[in-house]
Protein backbone atom coordinates (compact mmCIF):
# COMPACT_ATOMS: atom_id res chain seq x y z
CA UNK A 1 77.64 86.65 -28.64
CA UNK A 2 75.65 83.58 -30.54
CA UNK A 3 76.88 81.25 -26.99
CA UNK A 4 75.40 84.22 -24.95
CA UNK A 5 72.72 84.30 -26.98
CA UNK A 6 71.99 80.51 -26.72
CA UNK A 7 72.13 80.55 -22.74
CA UNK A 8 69.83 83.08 -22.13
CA UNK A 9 67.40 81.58 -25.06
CA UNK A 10 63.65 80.68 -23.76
CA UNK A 11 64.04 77.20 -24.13
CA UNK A 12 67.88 77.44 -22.49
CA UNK A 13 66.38 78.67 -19.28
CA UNK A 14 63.48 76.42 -19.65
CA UNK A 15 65.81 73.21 -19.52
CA UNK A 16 67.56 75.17 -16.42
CA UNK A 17 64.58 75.20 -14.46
CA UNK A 18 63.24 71.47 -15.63
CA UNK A 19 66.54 70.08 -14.18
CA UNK A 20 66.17 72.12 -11.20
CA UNK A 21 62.77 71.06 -10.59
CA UNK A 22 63.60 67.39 -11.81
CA UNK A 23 66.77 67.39 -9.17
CA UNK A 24 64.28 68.80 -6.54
CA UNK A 25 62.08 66.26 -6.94
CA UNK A 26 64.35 63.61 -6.77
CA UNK A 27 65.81 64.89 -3.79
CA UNK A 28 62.52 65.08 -1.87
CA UNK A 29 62.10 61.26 -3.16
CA UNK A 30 65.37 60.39 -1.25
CA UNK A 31 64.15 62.27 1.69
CA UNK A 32 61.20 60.67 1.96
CA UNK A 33 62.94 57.24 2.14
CA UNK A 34 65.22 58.26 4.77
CA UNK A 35 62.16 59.33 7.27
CA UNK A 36 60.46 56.28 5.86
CA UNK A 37 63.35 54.08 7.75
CA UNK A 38 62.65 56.69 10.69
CA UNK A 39 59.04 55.30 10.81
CA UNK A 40 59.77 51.85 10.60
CA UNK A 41 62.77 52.29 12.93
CA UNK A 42 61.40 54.73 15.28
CA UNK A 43 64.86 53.42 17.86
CA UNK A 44 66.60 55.93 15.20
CA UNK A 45 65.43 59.23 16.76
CA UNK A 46 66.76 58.18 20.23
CA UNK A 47 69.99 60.75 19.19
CA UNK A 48 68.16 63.55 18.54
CA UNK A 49 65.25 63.11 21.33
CA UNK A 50 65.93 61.06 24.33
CA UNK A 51 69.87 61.97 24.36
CA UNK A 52 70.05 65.70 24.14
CA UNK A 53 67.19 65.28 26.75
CA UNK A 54 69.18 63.45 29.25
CA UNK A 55 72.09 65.92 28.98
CA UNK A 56 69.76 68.84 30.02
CA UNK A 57 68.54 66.99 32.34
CA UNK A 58 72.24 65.43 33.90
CA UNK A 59 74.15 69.24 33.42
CA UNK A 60 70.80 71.50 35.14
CA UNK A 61 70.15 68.76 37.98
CA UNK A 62 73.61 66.91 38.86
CA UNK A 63 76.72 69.88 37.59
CA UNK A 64 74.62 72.31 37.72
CA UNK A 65 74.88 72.95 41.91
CA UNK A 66 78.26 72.76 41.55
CA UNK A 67 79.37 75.21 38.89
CA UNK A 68 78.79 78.44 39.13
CA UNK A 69 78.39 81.65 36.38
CA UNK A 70 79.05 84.87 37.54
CA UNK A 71 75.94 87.09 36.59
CA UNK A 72 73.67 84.13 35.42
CA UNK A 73 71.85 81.07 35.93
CA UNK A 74 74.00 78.00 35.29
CA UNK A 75 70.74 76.54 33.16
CA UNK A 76 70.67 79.30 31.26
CA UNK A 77 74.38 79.42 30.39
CA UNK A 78 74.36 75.34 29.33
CA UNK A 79 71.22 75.23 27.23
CA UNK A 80 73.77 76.84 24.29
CA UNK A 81 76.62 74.13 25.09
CA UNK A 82 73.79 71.32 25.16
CA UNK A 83 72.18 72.43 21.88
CA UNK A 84 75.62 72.74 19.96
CA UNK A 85 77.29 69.19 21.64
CA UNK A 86 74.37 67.51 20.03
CA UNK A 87 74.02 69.16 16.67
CA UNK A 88 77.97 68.22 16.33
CA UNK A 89 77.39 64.53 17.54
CA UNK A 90 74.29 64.80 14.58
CA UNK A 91 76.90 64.11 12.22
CA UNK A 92 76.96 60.25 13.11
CA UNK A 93 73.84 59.83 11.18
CA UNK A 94 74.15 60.86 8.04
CA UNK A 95 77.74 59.55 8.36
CA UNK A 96 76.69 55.21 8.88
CA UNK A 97 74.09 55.67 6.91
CA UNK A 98 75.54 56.66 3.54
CA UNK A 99 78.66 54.41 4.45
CA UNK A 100 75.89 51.65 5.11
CA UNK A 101 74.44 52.59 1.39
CA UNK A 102 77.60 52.24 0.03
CA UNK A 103 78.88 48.83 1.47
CA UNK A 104 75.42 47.40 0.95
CA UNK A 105 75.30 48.20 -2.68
CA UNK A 106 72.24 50.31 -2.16
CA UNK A 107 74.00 53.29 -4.26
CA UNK A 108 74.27 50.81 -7.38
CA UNK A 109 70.69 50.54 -7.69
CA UNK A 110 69.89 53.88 -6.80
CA UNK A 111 72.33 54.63 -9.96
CA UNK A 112 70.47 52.39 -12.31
CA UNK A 113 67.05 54.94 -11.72
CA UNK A 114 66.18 57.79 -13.88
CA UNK A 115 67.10 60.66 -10.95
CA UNK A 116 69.60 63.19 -10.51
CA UNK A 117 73.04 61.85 -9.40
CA UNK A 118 73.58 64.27 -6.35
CA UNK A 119 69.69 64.10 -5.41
CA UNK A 120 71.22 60.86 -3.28
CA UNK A 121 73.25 63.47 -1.20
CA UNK A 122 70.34 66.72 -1.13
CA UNK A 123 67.91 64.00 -0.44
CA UNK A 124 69.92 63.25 3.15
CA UNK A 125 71.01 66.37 3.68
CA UNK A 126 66.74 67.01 3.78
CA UNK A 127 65.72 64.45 6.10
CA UNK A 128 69.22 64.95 8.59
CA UNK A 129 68.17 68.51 8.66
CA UNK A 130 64.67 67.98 9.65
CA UNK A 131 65.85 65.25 12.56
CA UNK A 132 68.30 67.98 13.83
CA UNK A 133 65.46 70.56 13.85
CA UNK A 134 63.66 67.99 16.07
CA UNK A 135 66.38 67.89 18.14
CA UNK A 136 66.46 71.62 18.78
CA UNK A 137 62.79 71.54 19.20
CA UNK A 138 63.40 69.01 21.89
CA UNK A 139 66.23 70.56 23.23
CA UNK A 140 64.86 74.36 23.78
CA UNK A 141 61.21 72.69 25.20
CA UNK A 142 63.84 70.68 27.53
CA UNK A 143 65.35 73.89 28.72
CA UNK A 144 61.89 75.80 29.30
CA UNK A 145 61.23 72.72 31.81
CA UNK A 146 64.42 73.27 34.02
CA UNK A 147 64.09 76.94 33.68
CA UNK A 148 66.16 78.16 30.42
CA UNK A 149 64.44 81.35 29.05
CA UNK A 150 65.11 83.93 25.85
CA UNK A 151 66.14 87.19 27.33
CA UNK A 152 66.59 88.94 23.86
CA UNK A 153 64.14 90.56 21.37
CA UNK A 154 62.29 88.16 18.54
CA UNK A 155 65.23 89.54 15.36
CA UNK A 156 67.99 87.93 17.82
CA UNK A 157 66.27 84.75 18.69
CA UNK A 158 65.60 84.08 14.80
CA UNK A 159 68.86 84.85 14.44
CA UNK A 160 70.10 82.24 17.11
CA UNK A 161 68.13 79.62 15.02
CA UNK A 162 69.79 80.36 12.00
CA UNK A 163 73.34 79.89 13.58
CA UNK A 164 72.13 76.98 14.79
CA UNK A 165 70.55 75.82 11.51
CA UNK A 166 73.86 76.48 9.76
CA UNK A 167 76.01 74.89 12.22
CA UNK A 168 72.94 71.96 11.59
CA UNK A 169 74.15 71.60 7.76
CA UNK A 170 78.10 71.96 8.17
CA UNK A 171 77.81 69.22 10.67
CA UNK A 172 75.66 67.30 8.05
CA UNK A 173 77.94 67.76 5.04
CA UNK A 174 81.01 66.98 7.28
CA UNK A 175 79.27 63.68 8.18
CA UNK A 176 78.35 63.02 4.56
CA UNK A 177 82.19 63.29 4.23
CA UNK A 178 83.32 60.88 7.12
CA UNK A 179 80.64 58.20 5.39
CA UNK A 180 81.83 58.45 2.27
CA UNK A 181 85.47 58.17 2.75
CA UNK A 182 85.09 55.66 6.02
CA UNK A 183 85.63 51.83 4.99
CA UNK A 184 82.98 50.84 6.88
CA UNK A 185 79.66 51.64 9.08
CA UNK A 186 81.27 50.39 12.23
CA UNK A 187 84.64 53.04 11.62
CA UNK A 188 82.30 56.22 12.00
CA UNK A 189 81.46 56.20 15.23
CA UNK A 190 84.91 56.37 16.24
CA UNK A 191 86.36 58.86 13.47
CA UNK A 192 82.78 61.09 14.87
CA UNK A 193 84.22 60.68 18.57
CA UNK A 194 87.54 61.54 17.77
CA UNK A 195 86.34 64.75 15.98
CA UNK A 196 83.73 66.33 17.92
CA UNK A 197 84.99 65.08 21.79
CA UNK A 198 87.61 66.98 22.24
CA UNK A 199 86.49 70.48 20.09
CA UNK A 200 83.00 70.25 22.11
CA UNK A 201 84.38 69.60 26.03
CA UNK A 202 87.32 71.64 25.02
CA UNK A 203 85.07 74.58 24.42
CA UNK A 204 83.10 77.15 26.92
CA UNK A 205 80.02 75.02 25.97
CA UNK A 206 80.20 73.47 29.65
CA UNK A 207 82.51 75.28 31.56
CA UNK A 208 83.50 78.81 31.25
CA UNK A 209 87.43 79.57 29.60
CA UNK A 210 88.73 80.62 32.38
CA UNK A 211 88.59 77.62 34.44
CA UNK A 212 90.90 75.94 32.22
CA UNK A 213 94.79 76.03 32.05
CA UNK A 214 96.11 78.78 30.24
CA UNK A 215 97.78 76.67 27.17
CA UNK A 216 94.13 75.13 26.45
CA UNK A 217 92.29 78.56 26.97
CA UNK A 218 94.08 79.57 23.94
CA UNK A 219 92.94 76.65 21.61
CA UNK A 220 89.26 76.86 23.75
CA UNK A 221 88.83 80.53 22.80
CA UNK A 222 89.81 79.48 18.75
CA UNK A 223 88.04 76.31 18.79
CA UNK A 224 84.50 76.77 16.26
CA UNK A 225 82.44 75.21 19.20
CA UNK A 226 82.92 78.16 21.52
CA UNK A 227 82.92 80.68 19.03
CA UNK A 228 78.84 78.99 17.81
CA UNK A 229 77.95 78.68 21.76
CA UNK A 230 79.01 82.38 22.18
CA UNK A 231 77.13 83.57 19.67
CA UNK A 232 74.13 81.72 20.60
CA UNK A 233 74.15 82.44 24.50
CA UNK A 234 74.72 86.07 23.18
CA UNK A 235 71.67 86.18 20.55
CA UNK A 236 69.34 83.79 22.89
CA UNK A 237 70.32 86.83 25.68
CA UNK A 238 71.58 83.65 27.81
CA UNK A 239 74.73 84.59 30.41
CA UNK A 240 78.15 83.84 29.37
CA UNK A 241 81.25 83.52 31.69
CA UNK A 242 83.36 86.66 31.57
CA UNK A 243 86.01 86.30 29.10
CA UNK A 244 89.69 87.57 30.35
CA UNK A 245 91.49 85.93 27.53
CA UNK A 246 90.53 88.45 24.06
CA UNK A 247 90.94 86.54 20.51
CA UNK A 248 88.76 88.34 17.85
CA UNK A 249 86.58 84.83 17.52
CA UNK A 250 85.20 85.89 20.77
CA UNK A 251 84.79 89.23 21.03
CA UNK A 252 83.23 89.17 17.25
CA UNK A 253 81.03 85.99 18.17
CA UNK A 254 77.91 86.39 15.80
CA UNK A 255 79.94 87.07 12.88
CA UNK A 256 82.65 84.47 13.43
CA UNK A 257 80.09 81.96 14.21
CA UNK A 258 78.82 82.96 10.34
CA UNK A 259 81.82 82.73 9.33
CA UNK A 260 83.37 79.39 10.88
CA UNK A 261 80.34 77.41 9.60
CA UNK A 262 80.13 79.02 6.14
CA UNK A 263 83.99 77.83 5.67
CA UNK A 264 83.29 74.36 6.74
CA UNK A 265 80.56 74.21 4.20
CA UNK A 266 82.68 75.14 1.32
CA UNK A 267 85.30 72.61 2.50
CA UNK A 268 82.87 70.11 3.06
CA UNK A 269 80.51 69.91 0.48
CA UNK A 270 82.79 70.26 -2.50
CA UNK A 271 84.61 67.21 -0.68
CA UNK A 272 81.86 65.22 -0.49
CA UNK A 273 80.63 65.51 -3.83
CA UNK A 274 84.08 64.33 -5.26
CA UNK A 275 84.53 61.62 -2.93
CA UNK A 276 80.58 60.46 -4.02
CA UNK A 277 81.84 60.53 -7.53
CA UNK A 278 84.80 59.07 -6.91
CA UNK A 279 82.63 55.97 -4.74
CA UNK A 280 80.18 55.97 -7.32
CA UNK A 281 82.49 55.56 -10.26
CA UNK A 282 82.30 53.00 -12.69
């Protein structure tokens, strides 16, 4: 009773929400320095802007005569696949730059500051999630140009953007992973490829399931990619290839898209907060 007592004391809850607001601030701090190096290095928004541009641009104009969607408008159907390729390749950046951090020694003096330990991690996970909302920005005004629309009400498009933010931060905290278990900057790029190559072009983000073997339809209808581009195509209103091959992933699209990136966020982010302990350790 006294311990219960003690916890839910005035000046218990005001030291709750003093570290809260001290961790907050820190993070913001650690933000701001990572769109700082965005402003100096302006080259570092290339992945988020020019590239997700160019893929609109290559799938609408140069694939886009020669694949065909039954009951839809091939630029309609890739602007999903587009959108969810990129947000998984957004995992490269927070990836070399905390394993940059770390072989630099920038974490040591970080460590020697008066902030919040973990504020290092919030404070990327901040600015990564603003440059991916950039790159959505960039990506939906892209598919408005080549003719991409919203054929749904305004609850389903806000709910679109919310899968997508959420797919935004599992792909964040899975790259804070790779760069803090990586040996070095140069090793992410290829641990990133191997990763997100074959889930995203093994997916219905390009080409719809059916035109693929039957073997690799199977691990295309369970693979998290599809299951995200399903669920946005179906809350953006967008057409999606009809589906002969029924897994519940699929069928249940919205709610397993929910689900897949909730349960890579409670894989990843524990992970990364032990292995960021673990690198930071004296």
């Amino acid at each position: 009773m006294t311990a219960l007592a003690d916890a839910a004391s005035p000046d218990h809850l005001s030291f709750e929400r003093g570290a809260l607001s001290a961790w907050w601030s820190d993070t913001l701090v650690f933000a701001g320095r990572n769109i700082e190096h965005i402003r100096q290095i302006p080259e570092k928004l290339l992945d988020v802007t020019l590239q997700p541009l160019m893929f609109v641009l290559l799938f609408a104009y140069v694939f886009g005569g020669a694949i065909t969607v039954r009951g839809g408008n091939y630029r309609e159907f890739i602007i999903g696949g587009v959108l969810i390729q990129s947000l998984a390749f957004g995992m490269n950046g927070p990836a070399t730059a905390i394993a940059t951090d770390l072989t630099e020694g920038v974490i040591d003096r970080f460590r020697s500051l008066p902030a919040t330990r973990t504020a290092y991690l919030s404070g990327h996970y901040v600015a990564e999630l603003a440059g991916m909302a950039l790159s959505i920005a960039v990506l939906l005004g892209a598919g408005l140009i080549v003719g991409w629309r919203v054929q749904s009400d305004p609850l389903s498009f806000l709910g679109a953007l919310a899968v997508l933010f959420l797919f935004c931060s599992a792909m964040i905290w899975l790259g804070t992973y790779i760069g803090l278990v990586v040996r070095a900057p140069d090793a992410v790029m290829g641990v990133a490829f191997v990763v997100v190559f074959p889930l995203t072009f093994l997916s219905n983000a390009f080409v719809p399931i059916n035109s693929l073997p039957k073997v690799l339809q199977y691990v295309a209808a369970w693979n998290p990619v599809s299951v995200v581009v399903a669920a946005v195509r179906e809350l953006f209103g967008n057409p999606s290839a009809p589906n002969t091959l029924h897994v519940w992933p699929l069928d249940h699209a919205v709610f397993s898209a929910f689900a897949y990136c909730l349960a890579i966020l409670v894989v990843a982010v524990p992970l990364s907060l032990r292995a960021y302990k673990i690198r930071t350790a004296d």
